[in-house]
Each structure stands twice: as C-alpha cells, then as structure tokens.
N, C-alpha and C. Protein backbone atom coordinates (compact mmCIF):
# COMPACT_ATOMS: atom_id res chain seq x y z
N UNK A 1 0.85 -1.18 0.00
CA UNK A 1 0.00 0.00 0.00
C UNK A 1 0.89 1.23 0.00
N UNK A 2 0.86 2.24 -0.82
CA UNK A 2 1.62 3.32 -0.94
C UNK A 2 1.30 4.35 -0.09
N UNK A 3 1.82 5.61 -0.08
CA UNK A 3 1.31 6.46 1.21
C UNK A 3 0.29 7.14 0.49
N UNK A 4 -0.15 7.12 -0.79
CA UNK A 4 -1.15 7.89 -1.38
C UNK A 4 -2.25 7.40 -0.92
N UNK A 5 -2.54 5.90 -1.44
CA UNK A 5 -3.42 5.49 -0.51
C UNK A 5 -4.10 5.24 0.36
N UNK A 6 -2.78 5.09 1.64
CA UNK A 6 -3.18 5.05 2.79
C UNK A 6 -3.08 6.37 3.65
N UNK A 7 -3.15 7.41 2.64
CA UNK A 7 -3.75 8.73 3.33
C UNK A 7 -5.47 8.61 2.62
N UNK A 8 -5.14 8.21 1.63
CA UNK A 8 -7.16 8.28 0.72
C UNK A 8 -7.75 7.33 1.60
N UNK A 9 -6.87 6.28 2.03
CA UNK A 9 -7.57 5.65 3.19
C UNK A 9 -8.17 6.20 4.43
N UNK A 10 -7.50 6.81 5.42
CA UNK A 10 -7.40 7.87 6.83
C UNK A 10 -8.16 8.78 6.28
N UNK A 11 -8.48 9.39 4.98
CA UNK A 11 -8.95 10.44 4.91
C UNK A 11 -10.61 10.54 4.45
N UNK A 12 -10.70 9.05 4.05
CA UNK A 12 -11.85 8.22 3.86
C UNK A 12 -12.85 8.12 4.98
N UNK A 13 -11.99 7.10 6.00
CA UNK A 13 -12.53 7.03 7.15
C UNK A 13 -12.85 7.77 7.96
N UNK A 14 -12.07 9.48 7.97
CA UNK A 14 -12.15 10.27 8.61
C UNK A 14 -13.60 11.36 8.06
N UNK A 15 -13.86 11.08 7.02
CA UNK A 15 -14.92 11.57 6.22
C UNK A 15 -16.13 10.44 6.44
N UNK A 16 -16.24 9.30 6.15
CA UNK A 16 -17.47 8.46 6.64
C UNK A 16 -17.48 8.73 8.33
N UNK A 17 -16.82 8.62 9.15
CA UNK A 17 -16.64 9.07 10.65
C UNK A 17 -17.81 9.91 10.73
N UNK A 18 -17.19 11.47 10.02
CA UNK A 18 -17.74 12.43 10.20
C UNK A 18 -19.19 12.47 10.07
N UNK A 19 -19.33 12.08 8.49
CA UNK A 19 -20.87 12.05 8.25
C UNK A 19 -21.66 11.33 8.90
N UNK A 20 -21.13 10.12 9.25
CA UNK A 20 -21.98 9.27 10.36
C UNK A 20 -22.51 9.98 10.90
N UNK A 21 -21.75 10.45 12.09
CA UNK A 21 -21.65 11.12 12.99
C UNK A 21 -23.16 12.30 12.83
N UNK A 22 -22.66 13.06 11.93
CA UNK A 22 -23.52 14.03 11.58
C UNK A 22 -25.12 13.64 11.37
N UNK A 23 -24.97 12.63 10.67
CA UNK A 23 -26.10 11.77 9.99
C UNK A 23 -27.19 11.35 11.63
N UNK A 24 -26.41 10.82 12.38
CA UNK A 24 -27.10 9.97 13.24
C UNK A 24 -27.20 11.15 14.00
N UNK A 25 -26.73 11.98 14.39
CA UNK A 25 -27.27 13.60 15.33
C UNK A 25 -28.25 13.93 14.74
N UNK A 26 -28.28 14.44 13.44
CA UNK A 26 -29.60 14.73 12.96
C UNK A 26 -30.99 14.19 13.12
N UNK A 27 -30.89 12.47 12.61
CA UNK A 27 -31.60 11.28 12.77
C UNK A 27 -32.27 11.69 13.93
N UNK A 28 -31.57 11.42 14.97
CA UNK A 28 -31.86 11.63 16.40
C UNK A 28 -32.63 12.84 16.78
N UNK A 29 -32.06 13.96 16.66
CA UNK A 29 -32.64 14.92 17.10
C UNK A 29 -33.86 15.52 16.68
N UNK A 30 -34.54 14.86 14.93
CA UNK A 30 -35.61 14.92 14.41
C UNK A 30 -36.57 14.07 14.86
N UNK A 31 -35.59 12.69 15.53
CA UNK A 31 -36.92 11.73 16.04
C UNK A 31 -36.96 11.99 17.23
N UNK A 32 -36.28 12.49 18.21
CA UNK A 32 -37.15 12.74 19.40
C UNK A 32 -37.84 13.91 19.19
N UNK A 33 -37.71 14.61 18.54
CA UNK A 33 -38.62 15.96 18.60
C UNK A 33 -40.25 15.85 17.68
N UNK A 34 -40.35 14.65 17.75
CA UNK A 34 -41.53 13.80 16.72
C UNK A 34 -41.81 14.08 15.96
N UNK A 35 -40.58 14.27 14.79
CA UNK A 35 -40.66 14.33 13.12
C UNK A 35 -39.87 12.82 12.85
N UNK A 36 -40.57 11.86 13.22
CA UNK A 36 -39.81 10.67 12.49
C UNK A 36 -40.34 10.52 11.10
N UNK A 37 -41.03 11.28 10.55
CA UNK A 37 -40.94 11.48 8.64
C UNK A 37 -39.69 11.89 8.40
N UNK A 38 -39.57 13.03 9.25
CA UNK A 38 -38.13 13.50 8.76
C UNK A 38 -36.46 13.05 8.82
N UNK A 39 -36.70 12.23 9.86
CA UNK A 39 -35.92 11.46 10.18
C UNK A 39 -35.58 10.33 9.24
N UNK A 40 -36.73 10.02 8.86
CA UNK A 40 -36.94 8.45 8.13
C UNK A 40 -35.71 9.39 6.75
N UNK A 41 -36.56 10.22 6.21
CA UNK A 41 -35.93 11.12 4.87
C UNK A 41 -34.65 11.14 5.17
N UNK A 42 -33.79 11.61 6.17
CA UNK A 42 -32.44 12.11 6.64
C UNK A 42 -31.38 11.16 6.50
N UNK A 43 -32.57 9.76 7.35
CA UNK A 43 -31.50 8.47 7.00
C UNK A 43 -31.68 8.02 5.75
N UNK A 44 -32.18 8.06 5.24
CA UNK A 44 -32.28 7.63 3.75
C UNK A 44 -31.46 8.38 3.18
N UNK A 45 -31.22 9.70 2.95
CA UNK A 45 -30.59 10.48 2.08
C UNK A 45 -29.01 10.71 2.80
N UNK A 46 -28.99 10.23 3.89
CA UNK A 46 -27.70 10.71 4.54
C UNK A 46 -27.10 9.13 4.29
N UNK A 47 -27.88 7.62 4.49
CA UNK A 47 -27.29 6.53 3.86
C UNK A 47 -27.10 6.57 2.16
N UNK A 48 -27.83 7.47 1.65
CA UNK A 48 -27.33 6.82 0.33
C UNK A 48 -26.15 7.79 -0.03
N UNK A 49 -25.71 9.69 0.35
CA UNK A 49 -25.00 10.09 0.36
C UNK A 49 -23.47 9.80 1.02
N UNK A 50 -23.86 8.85 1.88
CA UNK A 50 -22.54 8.09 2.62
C UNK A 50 -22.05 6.65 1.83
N UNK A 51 -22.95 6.02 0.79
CA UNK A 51 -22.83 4.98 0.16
C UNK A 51 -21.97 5.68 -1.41
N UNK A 52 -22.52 6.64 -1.80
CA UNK A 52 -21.73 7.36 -3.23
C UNK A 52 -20.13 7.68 -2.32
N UNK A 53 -20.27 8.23 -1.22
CA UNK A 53 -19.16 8.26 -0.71
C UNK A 53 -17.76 7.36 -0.83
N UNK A 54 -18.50 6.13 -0.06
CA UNK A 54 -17.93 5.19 -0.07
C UNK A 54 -17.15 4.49 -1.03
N UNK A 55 -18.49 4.41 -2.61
CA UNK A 55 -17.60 4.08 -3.57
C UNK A 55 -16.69 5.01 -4.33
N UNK A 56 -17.01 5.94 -3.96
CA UNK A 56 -15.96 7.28 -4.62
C UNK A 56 -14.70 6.83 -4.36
N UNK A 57 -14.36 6.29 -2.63
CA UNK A 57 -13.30 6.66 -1.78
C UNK A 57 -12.63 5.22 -2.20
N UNK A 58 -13.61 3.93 -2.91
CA UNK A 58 -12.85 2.80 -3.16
C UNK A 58 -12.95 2.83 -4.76
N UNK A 59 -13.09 4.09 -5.05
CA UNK A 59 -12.37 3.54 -6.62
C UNK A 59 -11.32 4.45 -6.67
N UNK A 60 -11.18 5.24 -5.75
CA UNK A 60 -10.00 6.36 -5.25
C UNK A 60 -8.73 5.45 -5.00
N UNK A 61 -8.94 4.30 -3.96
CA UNK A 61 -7.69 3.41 -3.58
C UNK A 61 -7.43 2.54 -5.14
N UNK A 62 -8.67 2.08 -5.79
CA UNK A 62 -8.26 1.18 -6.85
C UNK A 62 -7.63 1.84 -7.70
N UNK A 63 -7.97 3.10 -8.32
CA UNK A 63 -7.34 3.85 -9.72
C UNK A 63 -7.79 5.10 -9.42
N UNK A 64 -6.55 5.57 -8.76
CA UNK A 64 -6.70 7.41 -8.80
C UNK A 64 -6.59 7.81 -10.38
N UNK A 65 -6.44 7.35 -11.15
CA UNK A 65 -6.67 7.90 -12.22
C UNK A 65 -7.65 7.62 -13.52
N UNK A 66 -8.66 7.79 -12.68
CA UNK A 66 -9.60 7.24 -13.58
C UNK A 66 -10.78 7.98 -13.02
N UNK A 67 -11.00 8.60 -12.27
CA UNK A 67 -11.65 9.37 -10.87
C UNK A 67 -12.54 10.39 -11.94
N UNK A 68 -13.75 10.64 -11.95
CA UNK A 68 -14.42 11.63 -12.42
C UNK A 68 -14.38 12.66 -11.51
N UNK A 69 -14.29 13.51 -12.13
CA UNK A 69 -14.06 15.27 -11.57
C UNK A 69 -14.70 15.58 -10.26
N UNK A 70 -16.40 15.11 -9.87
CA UNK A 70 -16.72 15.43 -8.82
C UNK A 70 -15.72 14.16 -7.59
N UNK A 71 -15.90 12.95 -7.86
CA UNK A 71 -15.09 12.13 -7.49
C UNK A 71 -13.45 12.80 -6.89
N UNK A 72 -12.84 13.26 -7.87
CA UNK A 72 -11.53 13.69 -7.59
C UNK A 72 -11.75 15.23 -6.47
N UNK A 73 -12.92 15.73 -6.36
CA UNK A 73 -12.74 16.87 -5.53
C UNK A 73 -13.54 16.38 -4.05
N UNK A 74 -14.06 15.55 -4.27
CA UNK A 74 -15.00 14.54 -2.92
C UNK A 74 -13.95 14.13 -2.23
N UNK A 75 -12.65 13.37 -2.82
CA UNK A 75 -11.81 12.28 -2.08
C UNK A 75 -10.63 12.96 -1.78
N UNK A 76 -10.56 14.46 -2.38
CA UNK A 76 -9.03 14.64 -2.05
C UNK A 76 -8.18 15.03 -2.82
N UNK A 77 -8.26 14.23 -3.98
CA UNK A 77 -7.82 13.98 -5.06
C UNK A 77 -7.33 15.12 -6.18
N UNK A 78 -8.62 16.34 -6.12
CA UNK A 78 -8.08 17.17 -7.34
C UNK A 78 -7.56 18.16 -7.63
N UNK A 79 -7.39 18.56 -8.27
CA UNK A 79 -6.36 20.23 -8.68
C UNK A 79 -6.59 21.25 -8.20
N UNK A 80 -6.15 22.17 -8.64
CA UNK A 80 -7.13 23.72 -8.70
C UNK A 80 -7.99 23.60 -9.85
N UNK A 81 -8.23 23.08 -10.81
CA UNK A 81 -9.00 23.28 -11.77
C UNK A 81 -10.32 22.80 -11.18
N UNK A 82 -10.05 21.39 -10.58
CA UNK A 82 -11.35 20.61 -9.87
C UNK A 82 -12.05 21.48 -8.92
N UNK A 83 -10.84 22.18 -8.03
CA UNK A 83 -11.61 23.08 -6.71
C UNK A 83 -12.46 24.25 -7.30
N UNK A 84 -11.75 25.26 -8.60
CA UNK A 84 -12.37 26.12 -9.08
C UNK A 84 -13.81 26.15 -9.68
N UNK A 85 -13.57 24.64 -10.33
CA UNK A 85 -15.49 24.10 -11.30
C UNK A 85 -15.97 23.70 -10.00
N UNK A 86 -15.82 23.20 -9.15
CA UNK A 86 -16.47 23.48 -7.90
C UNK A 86 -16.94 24.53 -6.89
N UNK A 87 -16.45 25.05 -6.78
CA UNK A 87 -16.53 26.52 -6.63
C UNK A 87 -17.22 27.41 -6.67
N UNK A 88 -16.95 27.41 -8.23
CA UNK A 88 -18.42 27.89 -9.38
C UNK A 88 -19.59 27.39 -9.31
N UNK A 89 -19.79 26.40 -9.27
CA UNK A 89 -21.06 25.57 -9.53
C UNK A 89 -21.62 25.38 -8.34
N UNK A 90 -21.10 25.75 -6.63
CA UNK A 90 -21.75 26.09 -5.17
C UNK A 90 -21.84 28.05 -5.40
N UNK A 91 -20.90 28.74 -5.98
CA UNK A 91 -21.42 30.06 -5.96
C UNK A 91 -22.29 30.14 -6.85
N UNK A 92 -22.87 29.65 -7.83
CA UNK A 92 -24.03 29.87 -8.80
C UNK A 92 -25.46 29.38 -7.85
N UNK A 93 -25.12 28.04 -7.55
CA UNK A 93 -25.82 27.85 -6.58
C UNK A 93 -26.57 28.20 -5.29
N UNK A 94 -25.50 29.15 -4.52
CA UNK A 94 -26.06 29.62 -3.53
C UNK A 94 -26.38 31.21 -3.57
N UNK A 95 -26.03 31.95 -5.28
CA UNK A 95 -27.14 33.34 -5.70
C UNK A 95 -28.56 32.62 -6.19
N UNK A 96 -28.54 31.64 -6.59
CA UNK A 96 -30.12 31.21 -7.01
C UNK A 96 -30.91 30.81 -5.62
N UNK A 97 -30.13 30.28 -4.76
CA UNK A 97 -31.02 29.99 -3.61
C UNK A 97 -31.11 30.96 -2.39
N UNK A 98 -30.71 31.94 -2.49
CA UNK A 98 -30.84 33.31 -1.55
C UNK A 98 -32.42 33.86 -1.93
N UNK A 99 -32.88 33.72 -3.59
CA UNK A 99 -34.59 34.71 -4.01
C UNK A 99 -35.03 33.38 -4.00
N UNK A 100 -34.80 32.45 -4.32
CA UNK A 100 -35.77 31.18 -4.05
C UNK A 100 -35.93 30.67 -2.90
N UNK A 101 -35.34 30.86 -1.72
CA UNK A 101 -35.61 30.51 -0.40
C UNK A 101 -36.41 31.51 0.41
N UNK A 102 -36.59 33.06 -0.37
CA UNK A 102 -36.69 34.12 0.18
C UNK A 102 -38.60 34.21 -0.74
N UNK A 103 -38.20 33.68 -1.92
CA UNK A 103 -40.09 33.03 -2.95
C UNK A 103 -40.29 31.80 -2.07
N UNK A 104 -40.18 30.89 -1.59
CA UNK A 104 -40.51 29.89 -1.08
C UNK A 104 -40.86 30.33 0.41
N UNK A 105 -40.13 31.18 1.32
CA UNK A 105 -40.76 31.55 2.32
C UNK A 105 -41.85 32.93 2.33
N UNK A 106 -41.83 33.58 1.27
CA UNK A 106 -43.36 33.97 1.48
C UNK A 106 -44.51 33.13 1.01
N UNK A 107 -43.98 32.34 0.35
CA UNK A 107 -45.46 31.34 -0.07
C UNK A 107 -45.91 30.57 0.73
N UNK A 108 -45.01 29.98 1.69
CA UNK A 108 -45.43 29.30 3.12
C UNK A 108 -46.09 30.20 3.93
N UNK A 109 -45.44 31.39 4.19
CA UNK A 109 -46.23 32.49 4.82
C UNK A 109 -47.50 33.03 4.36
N UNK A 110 -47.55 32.66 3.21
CA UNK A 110 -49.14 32.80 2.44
C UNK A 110 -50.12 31.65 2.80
N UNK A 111 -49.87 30.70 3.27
CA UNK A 111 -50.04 29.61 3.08
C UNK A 111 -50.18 28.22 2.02
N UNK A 112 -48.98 28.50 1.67
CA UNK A 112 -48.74 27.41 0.64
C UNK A 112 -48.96 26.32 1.68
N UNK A 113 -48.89 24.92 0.89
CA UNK A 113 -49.16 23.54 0.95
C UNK A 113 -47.11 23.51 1.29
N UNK A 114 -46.61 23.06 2.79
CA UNK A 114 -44.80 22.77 2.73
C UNK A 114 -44.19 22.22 1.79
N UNK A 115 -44.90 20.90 1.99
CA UNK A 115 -44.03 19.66 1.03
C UNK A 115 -44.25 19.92 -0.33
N UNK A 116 -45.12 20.40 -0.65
CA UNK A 116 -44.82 20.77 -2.64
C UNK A 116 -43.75 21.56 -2.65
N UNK A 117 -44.08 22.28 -1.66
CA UNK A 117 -43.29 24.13 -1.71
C UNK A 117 -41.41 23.75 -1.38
N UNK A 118 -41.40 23.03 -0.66
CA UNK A 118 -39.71 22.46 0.04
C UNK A 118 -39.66 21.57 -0.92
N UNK A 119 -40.03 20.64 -1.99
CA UNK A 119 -39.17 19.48 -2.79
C UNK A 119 -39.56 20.37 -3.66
N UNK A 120 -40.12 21.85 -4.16
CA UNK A 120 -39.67 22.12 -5.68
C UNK A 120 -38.60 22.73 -5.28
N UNK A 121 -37.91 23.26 -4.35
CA UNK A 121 -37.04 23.96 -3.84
C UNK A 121 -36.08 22.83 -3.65
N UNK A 122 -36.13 22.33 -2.90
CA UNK A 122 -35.14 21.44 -2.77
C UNK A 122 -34.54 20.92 -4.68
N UNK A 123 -35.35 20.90 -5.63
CA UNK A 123 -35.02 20.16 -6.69
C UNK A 123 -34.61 21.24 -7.38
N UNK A 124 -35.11 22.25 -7.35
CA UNK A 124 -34.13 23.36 -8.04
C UNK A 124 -33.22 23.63 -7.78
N UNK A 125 -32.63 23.55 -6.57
CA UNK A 125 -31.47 23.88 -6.48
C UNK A 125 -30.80 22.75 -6.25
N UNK A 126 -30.92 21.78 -6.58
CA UNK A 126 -30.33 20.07 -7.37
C UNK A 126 -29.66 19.98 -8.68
N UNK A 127 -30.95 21.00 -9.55
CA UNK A 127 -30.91 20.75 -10.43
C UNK A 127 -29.98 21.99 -11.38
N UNK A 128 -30.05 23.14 -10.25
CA UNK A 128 -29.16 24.28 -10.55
C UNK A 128 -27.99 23.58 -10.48
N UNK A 129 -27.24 22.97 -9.10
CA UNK A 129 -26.38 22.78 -8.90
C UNK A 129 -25.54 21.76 -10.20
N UNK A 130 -26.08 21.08 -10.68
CA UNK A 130 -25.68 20.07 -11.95
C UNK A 130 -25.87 20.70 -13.24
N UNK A 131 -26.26 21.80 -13.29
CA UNK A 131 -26.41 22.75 -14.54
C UNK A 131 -25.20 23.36 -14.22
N UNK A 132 -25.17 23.93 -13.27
CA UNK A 132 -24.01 24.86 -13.18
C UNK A 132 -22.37 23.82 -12.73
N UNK A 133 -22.61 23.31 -12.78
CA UNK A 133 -21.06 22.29 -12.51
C UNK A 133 -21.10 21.64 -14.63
N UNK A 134 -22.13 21.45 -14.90
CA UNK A 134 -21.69 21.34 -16.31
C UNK A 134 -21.04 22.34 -17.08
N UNK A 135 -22.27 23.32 -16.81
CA UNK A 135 -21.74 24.54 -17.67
C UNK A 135 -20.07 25.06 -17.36
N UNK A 136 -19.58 25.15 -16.10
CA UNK A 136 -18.85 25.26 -15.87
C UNK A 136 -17.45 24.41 -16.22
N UNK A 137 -17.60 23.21 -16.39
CA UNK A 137 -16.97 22.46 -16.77
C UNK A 137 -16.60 22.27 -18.33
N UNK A 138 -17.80 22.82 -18.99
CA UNK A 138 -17.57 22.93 -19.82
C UNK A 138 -16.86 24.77 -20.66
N UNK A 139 -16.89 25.51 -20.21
CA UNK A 139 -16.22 26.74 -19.83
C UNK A 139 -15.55 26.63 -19.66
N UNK A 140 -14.81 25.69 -18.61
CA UNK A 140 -13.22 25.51 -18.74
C UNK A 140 -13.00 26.94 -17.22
C-alpha cells in the first residue's frame, strides 16, 4: 500500500466518521422531537450520500486515475481546476437559492401547501447545482 493510498484511506474514514456522525445527530434529534418522517428522509438520504461516498473513496484506492471530476474533488484527489469548477457551480448555486428561499418563504407564509413548496425547492437547487457544474466544466 503506498502512502497515497493510505492517506485516501485515513482520509476516507475520517470523512465516513464524520458524516456518520452528523447523519445519526440529525436522525436523532428529528426523532425525538416527533418528526420521524423527517428522520426516516435524513437516514435515507444521509445513507445513500454516505454509500456514493464510499464508492468514490474505493475507486479512489483502486485507480486514482480514472476518478471523475466530482469524485476527484469529494476524495481529495483534485487540482485547482477541480476546486475552481467546484466553486463555481456552489457560488451559482447559492445566488439562485438566496430569491428562491426568500419566494418559497413567502409562499409558506401565504399559506402554501410545505411539502410541494420544500421538494420544488429542494429540486431546483439540485438541479441548478448540476447545470451549473456542467456549464462550468464545460467553460473551462
């Protein structure tokens, strides 16, 4: 095992650690406060975000060079070019979700219906976020 590895290793573990960690505080603190819907959602999305993890971090030990771009900036792995299209594609992201969080909370305050109102929100800015990491990527 080379030391590249067995830092992508330590640095692996130290990243599933974390999210655990994070994951099961959340979990917790939504189900005693009796949102176990939300909870149920959290572990679901916080297990399957810890599972892309995972294989990111073991195709990281098998072939660092073969690593797709989000891959190479998840594990450790990438340049300044990787950190910059990253970058970009969370600052595009978080000017679209400053008036859409700011349209989404007066419509709750109007009385919108939550759950339509939070998963079109939630998906727009999903769906911003993968628009804008393309575009960007492709921009160079």
């Amino acid at each position: 095992m080379s030391t590249t590895s067995h830092s992508t290793l330590v640095q692996g573990l130290v990243g599933f650690a974390c999210g655990l960690a994070a994951a099961a505080t959340l979990i917790v603190l939504l189900a005693t406060n009796g949102q176990e819907s939300m909870a149920t959602g959290a572990a679901v999305g916080g297990g399957a975000v810890l599972l892309l993890f995972c294989v990111a971090v073991v195709r990281a030990l098998r072939n660092p060079a073969r690593l797709t771009r989000p891959e190479r900036t998840v594990t450790g792995h990438g340049d300044e070019r990787d950190s910059r299209l990253a970058e970009k594609a969370f600052a595009t992201t978080g000017l679209v979700a400053l008036p859409t969080t700011a349209v989404a909370t007066v419509a709750l305050a109007l009385g919108a219906p939550t759950i339509p109102v939070m998963a079109v929100l939630m998906w727009l800015l999903v769906i911003v976020l993968v628009v804008a990491s393309v575009v960007a990527a492709r921009r160079g």
